[in-house]
Structures are given as C-alpha cells and as structure tokens.
Protein backbone atom coordinates (compact mmCIF):
# COMPACT_ATOMS: atom_id res chain seq x y z
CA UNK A 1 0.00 0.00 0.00
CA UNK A 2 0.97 3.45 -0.75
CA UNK A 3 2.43 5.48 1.87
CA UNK A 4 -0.04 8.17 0.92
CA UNK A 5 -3.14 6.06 0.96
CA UNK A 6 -2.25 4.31 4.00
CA UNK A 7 -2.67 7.60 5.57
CA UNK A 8 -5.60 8.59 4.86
CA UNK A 9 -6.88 5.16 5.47
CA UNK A 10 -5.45 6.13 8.99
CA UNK A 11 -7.06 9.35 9.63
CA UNK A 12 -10.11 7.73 8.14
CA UNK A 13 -10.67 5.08 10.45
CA UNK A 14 -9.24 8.17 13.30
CA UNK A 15 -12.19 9.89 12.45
CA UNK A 16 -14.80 7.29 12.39
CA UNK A 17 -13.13 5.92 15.67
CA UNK A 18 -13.74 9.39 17.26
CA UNK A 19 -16.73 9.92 15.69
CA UNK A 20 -18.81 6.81 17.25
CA UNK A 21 -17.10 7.24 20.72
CA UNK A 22 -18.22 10.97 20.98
CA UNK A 23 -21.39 9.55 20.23
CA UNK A 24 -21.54 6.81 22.07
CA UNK A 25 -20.71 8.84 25.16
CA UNK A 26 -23.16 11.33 24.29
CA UNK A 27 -25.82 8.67 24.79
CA UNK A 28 -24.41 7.32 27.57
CA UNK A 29 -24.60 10.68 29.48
CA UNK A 30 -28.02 11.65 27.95
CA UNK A 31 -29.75 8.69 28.88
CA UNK A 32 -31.31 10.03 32.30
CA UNK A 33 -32.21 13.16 30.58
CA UNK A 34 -35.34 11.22 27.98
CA UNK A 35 -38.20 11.25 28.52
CA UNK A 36 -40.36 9.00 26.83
CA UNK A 37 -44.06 9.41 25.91
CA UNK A 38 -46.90 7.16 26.70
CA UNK A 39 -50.77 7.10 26.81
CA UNK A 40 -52.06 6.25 29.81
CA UNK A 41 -53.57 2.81 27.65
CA UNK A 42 -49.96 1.95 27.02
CA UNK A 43 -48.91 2.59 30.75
CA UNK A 44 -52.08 0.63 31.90
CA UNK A 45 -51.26 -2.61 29.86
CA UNK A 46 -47.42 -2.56 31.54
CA UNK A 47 -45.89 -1.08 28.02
CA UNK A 48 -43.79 1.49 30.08
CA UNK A 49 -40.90 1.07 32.23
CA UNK A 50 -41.18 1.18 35.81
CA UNK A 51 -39.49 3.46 37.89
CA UNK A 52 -38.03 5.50 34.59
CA UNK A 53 -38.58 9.05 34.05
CA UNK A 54 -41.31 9.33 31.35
CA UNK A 55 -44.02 11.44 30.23
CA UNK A 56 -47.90 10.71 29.95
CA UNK A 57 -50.93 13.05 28.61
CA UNK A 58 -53.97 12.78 28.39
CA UNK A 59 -57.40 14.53 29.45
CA UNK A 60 -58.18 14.80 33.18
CA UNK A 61 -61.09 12.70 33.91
CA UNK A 62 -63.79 14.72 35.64
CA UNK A 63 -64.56 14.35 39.11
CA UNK A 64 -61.38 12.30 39.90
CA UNK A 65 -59.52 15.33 41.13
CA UNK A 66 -58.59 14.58 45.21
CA UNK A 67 -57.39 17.53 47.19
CA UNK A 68 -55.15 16.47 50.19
CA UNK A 69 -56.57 18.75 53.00
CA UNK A 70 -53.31 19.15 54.87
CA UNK A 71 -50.44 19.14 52.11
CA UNK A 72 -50.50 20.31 48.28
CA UNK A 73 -51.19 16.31 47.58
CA UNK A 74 -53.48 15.65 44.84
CA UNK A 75 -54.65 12.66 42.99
CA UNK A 76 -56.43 12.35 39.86
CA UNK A 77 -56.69 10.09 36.85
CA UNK A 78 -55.99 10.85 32.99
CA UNK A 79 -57.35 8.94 30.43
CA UNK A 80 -56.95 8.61 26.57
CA UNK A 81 -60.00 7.41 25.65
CA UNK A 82 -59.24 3.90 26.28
CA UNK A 83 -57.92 3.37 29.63
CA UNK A 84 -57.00 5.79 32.65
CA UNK A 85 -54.13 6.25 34.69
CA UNK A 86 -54.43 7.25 38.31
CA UNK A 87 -51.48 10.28 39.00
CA UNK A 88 -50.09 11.09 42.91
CA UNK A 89 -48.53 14.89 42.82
CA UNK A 90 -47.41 17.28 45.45
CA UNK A 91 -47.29 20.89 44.74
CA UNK A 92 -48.93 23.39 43.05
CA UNK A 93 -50.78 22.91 39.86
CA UNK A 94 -50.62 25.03 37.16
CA UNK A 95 -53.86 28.19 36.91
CA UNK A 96 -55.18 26.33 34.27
CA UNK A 97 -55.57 22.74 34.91
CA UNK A 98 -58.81 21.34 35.43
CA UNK A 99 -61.25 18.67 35.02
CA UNK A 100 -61.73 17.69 31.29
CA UNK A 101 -58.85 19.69 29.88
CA UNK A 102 -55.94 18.19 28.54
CA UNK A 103 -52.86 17.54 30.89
CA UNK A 104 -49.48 16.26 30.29
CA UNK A 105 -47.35 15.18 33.75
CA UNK A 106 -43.89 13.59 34.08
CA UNK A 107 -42.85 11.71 36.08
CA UNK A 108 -42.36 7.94 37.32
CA UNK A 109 -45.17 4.66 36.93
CA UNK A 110 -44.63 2.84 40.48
CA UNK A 111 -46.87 0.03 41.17
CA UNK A 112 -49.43 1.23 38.24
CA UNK A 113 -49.99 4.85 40.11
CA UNK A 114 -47.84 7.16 38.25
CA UNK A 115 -45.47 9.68 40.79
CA UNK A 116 -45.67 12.99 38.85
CA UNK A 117 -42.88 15.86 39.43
CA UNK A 118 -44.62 18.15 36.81
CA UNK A 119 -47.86 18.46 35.43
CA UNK A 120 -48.31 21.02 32.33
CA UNK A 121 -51.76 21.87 31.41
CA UNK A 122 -52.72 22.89 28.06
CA UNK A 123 -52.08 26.33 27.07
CA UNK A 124 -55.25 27.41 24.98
CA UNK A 125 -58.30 26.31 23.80
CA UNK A 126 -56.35 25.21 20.55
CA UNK A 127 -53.64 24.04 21.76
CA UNK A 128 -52.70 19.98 22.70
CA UNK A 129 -49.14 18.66 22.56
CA UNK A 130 -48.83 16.76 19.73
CA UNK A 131 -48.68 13.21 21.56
CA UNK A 132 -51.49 14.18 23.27
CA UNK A 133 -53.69 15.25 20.22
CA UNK A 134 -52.51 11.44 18.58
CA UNK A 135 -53.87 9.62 21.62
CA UNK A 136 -57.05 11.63 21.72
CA UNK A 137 -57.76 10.80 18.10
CA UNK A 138 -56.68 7.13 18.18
CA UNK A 139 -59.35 7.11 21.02
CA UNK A 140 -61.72 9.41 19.28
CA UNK A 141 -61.29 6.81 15.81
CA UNK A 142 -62.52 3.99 17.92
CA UNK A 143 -65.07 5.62 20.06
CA UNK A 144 -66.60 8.26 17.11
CA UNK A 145 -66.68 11.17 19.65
CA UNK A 146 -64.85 14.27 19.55
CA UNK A 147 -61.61 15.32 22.23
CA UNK A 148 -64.49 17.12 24.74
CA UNK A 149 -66.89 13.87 24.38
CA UNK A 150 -64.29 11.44 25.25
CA UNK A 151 -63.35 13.41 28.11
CA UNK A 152 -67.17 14.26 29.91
CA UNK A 153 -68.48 10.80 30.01
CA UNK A 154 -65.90 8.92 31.34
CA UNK A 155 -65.02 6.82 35.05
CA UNK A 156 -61.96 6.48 36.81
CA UNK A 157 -61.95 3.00 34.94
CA UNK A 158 -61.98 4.67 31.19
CA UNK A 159 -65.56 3.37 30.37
CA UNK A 160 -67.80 5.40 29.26
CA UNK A 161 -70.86 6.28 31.69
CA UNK A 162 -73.71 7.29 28.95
C-alpha cells in the first residue's frame, strides 16, 4: 500500500473511531435526561418502564380530582379514551388545569400509580401537545366522539358512563 493512501486510510478510520465514541458517550450521558411518551392505555397494559422518568398526557377525567386537605397532595386520573391512569402529585398545579382539559405530567409509573414531578396543562383552547392530540384521536377513531366527548363521560376505569 501506498504510503499516501495508507494515511488517509489512517485518519479515516481516526475519524470514524472518534466519531462513534463521541457519540456513544453522548448517549451514555443523555440517557437520564429522555423522557419518553406514553398514553395512559400503554402505561395501563405494563408497556412502560417502571421506575423510569417518562411522560404521559392525556385529558383529566372529571370528578377524579382529590385535594389532600393538609399538604398540596393531589390525585387524579388521565385517560386517553381507552384506559385511565391514576397520578399522585405534590405541589402546586398550574392556573389552568382542570377537570376535562388536557394535561401532560412527568414523572415515574410505580406500582401502576404514576409519581408525577410536573404536570403542564394545556395552554389554549387550541392548543394539545402533539402526543397528546394522537392519543385523543386514536381514542376518538374507535369511540366516534370528539376530544371534549371522550373526556365528559368517562369513570376512573376509562368506560364510558352514557
């Protein structure tokens, strides 16, 4: 082999060497920081991780919200339309959450009861984060009700009560 060619080949394979450890370590150290998105369905069934930090959305089932009377505890359930998830959070909730409006909260699944650290509410009347908005029309597909329909008739169990 050439002298020339051989190094080339060399800084080549340097480069692609460097290349796929930078990004392996990248990875490596970014692991802990994703967060994953599931419907509550998918977290119901055991298709989520336990005791990983993930995300789940979904619209706040009316009449499951539980005020703790002595801490900022509070317990409700989302649901997608097919199943619903029952959430544990401490602290305050954002101005607009409420029953029936979309909600997205991260957090951990332990023991089916998902451990939220944040919950986001929707921001407008039009808007719905985008995993969100797929789960609600998956649900709406199957059901042949609209995003506020799915949400009003629905038990802590995700069957519908009309």
């Amino acid at each position: 082999m050439h002298p020339v060619r051989k190094q080339r080949l060399m800084i080549v394979l340097f480069i692609v060497v460097f290349a796929s450890l930078a990004i392996g370590l990248m990875a490596f150290a970014l692991r802990e920081n994703i967060n994953l998105f599931y419907p509550p369905s998918k977290l119901v069934n055991g298709e989520a991780p336990e005791g990983v930090n993930i995300r789940a959305g979904g619209c706040v089932v009316p009449g499951s919200v539980e005020r703790s009377k002595t801490d900022l505890a509070v317990r409700f359930a989302i649901t997608d339309g097919n199943a619903a998830l029952n959430v544990q959070y401490t602290g305050i909730l954002p101005d607009l959450f409420s029953e029936g409006e979309a909600a997205v909260v991260n957090g951990q699944l332990q023991n089916g009861v998902f451990m939220a650290e944040q919950v986001l509410a929707k921001h407008d009347e039009n808007y719905t984060p985008v995993e969100v908005a797929e789960a609600m029309a998956d649900a709406s597909a199957k059901t042949g009700t609209s995003h506020q329909a799915s949400c009003a008739g629905m038990d802590l169990s995700g069957n519908k009560t009309y």
